[in-house]
Protein backbone atom coordinates (compact mmCIF):
# COMPACT_ATOMS: atom_id res chain seq x y z
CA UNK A 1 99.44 92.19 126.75
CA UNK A 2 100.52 94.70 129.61
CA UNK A 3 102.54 97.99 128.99
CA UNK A 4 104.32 99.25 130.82
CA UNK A 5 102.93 103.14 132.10
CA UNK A 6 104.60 106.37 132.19
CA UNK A 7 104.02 108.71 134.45
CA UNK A 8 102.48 111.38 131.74
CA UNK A 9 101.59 110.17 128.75
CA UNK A 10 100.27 106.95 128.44
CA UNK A 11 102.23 103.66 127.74
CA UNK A 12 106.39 103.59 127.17
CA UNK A 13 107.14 103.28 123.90
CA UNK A 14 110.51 101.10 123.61
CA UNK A 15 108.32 98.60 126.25
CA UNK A 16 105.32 98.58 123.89
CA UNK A 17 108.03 97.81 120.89
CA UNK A 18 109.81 95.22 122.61
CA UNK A 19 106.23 93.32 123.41
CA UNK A 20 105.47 94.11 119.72
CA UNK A 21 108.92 92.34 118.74
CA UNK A 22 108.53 89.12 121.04
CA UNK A 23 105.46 88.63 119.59
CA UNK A 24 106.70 88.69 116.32
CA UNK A 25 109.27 86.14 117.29
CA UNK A 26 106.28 83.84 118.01
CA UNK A 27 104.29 84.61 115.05
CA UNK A 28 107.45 83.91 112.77
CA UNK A 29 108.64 80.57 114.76
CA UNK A 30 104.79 79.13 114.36
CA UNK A 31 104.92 79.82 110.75
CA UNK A 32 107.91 78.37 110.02
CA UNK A 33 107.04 75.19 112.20
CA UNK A 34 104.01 75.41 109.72
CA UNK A 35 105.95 75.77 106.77
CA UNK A 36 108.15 72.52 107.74
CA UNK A 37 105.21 70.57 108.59
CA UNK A 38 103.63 71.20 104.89
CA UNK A 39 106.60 71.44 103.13
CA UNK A 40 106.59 67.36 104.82
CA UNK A 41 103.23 66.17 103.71
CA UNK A 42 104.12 68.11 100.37
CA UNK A 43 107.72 65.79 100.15
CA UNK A 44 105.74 62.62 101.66
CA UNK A 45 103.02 63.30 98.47
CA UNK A 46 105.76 63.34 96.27
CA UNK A 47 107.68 60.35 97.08
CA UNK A 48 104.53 58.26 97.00
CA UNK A 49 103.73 59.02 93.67
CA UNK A 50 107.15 58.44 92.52
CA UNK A 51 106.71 55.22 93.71
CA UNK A 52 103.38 54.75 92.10
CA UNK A 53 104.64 56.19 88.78
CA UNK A 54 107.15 53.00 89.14
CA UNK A 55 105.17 50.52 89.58
């Protein structure tokens, strides 16, 4: 990640915040696709043991 510099002071804060919140955006969409994709397997595991259970 790049910030964005000000001219005394080191790095601009609402740019550094903004990076910080995109970020965060990606973090939360991957977990969630994550989530789904085990929450599938989970459902999948469940439905094939129903069936089992039946005969």
């Amino acid at each position: 990640m790049k910030f964005r510099r000000k001219t005394f002071g080191g790095v601009d804060e609402l740019d550094v915040l903004r990076q910080m919140e995109a970020l965060q955006q990606v973090y939360r969409s991957v977990y969630e696709n994550q989530a789904a994709y085990y929450q599938a397997l989970i459902d999948e595991r469940d439905a094939m043991i129903a069936r089992l259970k039946r005969g």
